[in-house]
C-alpha atoms as a PDB file:
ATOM      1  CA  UNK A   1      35.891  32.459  23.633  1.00  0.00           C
ATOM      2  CA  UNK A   2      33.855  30.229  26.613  1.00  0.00           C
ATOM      3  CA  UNK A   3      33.620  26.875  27.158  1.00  0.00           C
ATOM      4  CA  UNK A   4      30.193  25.430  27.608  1.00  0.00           C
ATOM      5  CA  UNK A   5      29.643  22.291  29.493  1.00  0.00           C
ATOM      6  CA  UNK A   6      30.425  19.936  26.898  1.00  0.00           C
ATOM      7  CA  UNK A   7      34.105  21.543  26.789  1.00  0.00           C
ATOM      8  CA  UNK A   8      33.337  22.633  23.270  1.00  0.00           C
ATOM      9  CA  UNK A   9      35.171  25.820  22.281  1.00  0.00           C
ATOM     10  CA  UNK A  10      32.342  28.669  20.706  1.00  0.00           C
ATOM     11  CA  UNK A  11      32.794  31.994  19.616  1.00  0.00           C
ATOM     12  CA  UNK A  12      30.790  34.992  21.444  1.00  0.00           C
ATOM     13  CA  UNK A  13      28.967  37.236  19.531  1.00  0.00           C
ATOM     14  CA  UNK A  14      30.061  40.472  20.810  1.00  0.00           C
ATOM     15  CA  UNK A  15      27.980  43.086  18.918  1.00  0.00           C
ATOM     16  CA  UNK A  16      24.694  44.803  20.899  1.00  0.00           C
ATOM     17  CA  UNK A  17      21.123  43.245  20.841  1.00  0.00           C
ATOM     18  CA  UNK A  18      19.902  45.796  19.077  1.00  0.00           C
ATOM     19  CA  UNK A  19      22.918  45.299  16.068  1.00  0.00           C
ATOM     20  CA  UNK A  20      22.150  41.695  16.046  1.00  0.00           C
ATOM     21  CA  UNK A  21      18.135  41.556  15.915  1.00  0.00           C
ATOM     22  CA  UNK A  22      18.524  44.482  12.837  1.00  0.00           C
ATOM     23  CA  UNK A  23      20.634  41.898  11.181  1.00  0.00           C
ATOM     24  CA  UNK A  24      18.573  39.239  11.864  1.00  0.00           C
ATOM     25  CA  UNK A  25      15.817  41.272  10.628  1.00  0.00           C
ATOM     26  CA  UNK A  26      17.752  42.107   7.361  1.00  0.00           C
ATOM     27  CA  UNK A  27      18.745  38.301   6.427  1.00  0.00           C
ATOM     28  CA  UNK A  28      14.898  37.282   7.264  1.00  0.00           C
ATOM     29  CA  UNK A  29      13.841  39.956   4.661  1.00  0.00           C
ATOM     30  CA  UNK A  30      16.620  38.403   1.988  1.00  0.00           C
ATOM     31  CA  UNK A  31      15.842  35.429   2.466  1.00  0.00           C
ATOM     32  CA  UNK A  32      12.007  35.920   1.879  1.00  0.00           C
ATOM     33  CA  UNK A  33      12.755  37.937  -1.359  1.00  0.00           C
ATOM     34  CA  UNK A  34      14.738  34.663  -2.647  1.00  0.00           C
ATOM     35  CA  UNK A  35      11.985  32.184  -1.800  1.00  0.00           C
ATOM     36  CA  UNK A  36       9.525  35.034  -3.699  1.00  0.00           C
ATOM     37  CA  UNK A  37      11.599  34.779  -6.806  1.00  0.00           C
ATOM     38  CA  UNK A  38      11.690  30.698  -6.312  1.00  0.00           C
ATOM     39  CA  UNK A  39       8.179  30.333  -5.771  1.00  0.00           C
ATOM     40  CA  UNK A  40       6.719  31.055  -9.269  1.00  0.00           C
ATOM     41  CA  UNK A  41       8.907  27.513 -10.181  1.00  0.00           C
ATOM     42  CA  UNK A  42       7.245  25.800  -7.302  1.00  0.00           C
ATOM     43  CA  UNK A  43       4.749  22.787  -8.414  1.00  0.00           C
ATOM     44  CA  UNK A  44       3.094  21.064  -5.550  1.00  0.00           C
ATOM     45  CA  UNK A  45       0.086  19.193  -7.567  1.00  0.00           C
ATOM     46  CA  UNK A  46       1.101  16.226  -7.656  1.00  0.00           C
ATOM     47  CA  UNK A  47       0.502  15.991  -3.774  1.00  0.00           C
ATOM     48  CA  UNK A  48      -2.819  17.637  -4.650  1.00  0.00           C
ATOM     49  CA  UNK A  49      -3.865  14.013  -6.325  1.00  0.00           C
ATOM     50  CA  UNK A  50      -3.110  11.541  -3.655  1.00  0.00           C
ATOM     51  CA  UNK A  51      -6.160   9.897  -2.542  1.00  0.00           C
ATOM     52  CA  UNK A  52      -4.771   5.993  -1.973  1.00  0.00           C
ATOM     53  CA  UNK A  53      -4.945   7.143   1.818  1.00  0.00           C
ATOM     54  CA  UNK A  54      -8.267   8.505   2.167  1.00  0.00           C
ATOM     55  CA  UNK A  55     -11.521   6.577   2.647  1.00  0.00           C
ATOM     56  CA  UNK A  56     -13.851   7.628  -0.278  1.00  0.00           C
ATOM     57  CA  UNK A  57     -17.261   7.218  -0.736  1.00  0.00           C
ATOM     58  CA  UNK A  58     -17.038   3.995  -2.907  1.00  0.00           C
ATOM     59  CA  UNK A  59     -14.385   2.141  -0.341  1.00  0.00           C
ATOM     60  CA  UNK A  60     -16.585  -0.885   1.222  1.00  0.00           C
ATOM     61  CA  UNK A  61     -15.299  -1.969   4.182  1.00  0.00           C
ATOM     62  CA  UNK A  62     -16.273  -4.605   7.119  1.00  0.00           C
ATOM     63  CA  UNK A  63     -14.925  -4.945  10.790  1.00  0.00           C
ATOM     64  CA  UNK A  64     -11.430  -6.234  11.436  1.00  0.00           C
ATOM     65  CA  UNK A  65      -9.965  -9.328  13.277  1.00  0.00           C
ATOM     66  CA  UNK A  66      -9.640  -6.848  16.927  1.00  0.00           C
ATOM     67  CA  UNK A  67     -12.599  -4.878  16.572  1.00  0.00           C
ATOM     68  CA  UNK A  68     -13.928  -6.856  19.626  1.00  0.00           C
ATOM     69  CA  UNK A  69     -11.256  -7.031  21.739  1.00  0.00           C
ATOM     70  CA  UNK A  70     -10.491  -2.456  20.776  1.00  0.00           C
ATOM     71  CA  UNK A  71     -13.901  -1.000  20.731  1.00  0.00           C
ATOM     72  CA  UNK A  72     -13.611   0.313  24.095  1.00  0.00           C
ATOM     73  CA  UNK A  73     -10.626   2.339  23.491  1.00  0.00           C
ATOM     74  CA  UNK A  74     -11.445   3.752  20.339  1.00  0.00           C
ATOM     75  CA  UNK A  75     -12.266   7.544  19.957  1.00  0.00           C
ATOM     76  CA  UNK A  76     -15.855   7.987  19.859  1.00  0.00           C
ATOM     77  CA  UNK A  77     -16.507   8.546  16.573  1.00  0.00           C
ATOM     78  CA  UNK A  78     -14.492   5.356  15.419  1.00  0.00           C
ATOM     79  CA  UNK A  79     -17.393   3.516  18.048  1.00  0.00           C
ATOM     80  CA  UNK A  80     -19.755   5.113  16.056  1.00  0.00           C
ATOM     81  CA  UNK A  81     -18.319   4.524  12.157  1.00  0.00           C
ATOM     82  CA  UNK A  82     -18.386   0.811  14.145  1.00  0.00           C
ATOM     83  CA  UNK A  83     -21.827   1.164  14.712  1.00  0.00           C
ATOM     84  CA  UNK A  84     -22.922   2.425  11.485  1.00  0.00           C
ATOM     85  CA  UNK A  85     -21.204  -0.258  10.011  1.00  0.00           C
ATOM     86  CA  UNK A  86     -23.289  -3.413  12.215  1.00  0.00           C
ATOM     87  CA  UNK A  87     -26.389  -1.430  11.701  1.00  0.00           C
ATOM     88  CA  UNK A  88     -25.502  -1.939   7.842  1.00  0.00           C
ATOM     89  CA  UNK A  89     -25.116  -5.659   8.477  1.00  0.00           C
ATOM     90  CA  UNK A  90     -21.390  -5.754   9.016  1.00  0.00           C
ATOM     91  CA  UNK A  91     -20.770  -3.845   5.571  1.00  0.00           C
ATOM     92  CA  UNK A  92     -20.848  -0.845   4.044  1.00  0.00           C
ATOM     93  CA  UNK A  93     -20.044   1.522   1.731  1.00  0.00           C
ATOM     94  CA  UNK A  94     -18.838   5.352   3.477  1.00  0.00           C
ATOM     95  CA  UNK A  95     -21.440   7.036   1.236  1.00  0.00           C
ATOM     96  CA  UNK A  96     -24.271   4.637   3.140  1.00  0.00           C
ATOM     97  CA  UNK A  97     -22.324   5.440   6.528  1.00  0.00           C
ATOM     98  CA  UNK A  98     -22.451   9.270   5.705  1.00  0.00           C
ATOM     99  CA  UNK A  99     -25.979   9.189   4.856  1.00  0.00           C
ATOM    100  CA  UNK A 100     -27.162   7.171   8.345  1.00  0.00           C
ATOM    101  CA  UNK A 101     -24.733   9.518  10.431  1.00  0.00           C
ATOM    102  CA  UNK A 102     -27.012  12.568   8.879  1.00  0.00           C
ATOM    103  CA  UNK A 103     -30.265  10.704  10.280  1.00  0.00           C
ATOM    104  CA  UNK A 104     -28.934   8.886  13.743  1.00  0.00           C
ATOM    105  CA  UNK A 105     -30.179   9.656  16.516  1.00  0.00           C
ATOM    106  CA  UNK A 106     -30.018   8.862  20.721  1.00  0.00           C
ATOM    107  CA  UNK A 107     -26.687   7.040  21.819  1.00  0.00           C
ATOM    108  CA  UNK A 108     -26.069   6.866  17.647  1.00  0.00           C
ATOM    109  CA  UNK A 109     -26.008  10.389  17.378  1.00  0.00           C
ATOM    110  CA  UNK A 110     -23.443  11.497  15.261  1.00  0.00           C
ATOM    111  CA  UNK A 111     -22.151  14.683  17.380  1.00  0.00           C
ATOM    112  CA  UNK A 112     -21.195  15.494  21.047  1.00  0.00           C
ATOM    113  CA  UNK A 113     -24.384  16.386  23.297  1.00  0.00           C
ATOM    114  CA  UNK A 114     -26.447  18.620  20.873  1.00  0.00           C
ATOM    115  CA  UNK A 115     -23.900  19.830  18.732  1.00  0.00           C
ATOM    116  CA  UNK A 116     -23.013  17.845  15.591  1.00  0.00           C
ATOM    117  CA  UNK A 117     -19.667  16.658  14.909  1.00  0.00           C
ATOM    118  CA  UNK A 118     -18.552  18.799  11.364  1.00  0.00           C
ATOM    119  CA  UNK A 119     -16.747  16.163   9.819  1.00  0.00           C
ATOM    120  CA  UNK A 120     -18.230  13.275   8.474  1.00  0.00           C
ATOM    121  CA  UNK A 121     -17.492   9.526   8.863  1.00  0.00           C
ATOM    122  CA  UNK A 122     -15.624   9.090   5.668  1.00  0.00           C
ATOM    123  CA  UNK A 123     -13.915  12.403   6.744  1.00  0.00           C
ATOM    124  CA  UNK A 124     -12.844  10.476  10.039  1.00  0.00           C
ATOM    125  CA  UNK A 125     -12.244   7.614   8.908  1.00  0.00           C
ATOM    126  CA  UNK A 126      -9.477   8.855   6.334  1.00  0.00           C
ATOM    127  CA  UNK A 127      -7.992  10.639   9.129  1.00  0.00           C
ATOM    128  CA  UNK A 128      -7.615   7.700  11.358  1.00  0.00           C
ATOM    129  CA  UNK A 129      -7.208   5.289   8.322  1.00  0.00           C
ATOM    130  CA  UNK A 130      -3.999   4.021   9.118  1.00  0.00           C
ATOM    131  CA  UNK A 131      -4.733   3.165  12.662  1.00  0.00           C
ATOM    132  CA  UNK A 132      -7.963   1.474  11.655  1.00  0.00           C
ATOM    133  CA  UNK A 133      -6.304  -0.832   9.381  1.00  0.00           C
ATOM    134  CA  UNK A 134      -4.055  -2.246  11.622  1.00  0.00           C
ATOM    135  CA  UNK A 135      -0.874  -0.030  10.072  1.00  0.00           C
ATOM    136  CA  UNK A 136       0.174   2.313  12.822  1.00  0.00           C
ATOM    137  CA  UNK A 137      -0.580   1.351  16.512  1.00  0.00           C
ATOM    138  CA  UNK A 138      -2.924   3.482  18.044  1.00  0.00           C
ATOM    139  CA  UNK A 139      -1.109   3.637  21.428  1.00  0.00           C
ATOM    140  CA  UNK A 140       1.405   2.080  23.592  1.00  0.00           C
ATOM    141  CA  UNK A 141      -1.174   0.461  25.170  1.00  0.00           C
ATOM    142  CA  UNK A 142      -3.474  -0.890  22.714  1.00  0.00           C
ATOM    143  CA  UNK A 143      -0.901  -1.609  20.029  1.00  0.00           C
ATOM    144  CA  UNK A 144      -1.525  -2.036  15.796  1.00  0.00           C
ATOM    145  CA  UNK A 145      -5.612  -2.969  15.777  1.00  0.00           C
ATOM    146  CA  UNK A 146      -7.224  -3.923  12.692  1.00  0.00           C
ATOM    147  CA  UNK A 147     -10.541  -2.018  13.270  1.00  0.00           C
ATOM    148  CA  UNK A 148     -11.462  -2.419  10.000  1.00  0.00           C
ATOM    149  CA  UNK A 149     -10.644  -4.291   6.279  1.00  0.00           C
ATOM    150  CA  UNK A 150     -11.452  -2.769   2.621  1.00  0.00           C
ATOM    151  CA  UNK A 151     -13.367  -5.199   0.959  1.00  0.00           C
ATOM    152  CA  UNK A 152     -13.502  -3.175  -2.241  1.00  0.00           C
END
């Protein structure tokens, strides 16, 4: 028996590497032959029908109270949902967003340099949906924003 800095008694494990990794390698292998049998009672769809999160294609939204004050920090393609969305006269649907993104073009470009970006802006947008309500802060810094607001 050793004592490790905390003064906490533990027990050595005296057998070889080799014994040890073999038995490690053993339990692994029972242990994946359990979950096997367990899996065929596994159900996960009900986390296949969420969608309360996600920004769909019939979600209308308009800017937020901070969009002013945050634009400059946001990632580029939240400047560019932002964009899309004053181009549509301060409203939109993501289906009308998705459909300008396909046809923008210069600084509106929906892509980096040449190459465009492969998700789309409702795609974005439900991935940063939290932060662009004002939910979750999107840094330290910059804090909870409201970015955007669902209007319907």
């Amino acid at each position: 028996m050793t004592k490790n800095k905390n003064q906490k008694v533990t027990k050595t494990d005296m057998r070889p590497m080799s014994q040890r990794n073999a038995d490690a390698k053993a339990e692994a292998k029972a242990n994946l032959a359990k979950l096997a049998k367990s899996d065929a009672k596994r159900d996960f769809s009900a986390y296949l029908t969420r969608g309360a999160s996600g920004a769909n294609l019939d979600m209308t939204v308009e800017f937020g109270a901070d969009v002013e004050r945050a634009i400059s920090q946001l990632p580029k393609q939240c400047k560019l949902m932002c964009q899309y969305i004053a181009k549509a006269g301060g409203v939109a649907n993501f289906k009308t967003l998705n459909e300008y993104a396909e046809t923008a073009d210069g600084v509106e470009y929906w892509g980096k340099g040449t190459i465009p970006y492969e998700q789309s802006v409702s795609k974005i947008a439900s991935h940063y949906m939290s932060k662009l309500l004002g939910e979750k802060a999107w840094s330290k810094k910059l804090g909870k924003q409201e970015i955007i607001r669902v209007v319907s």
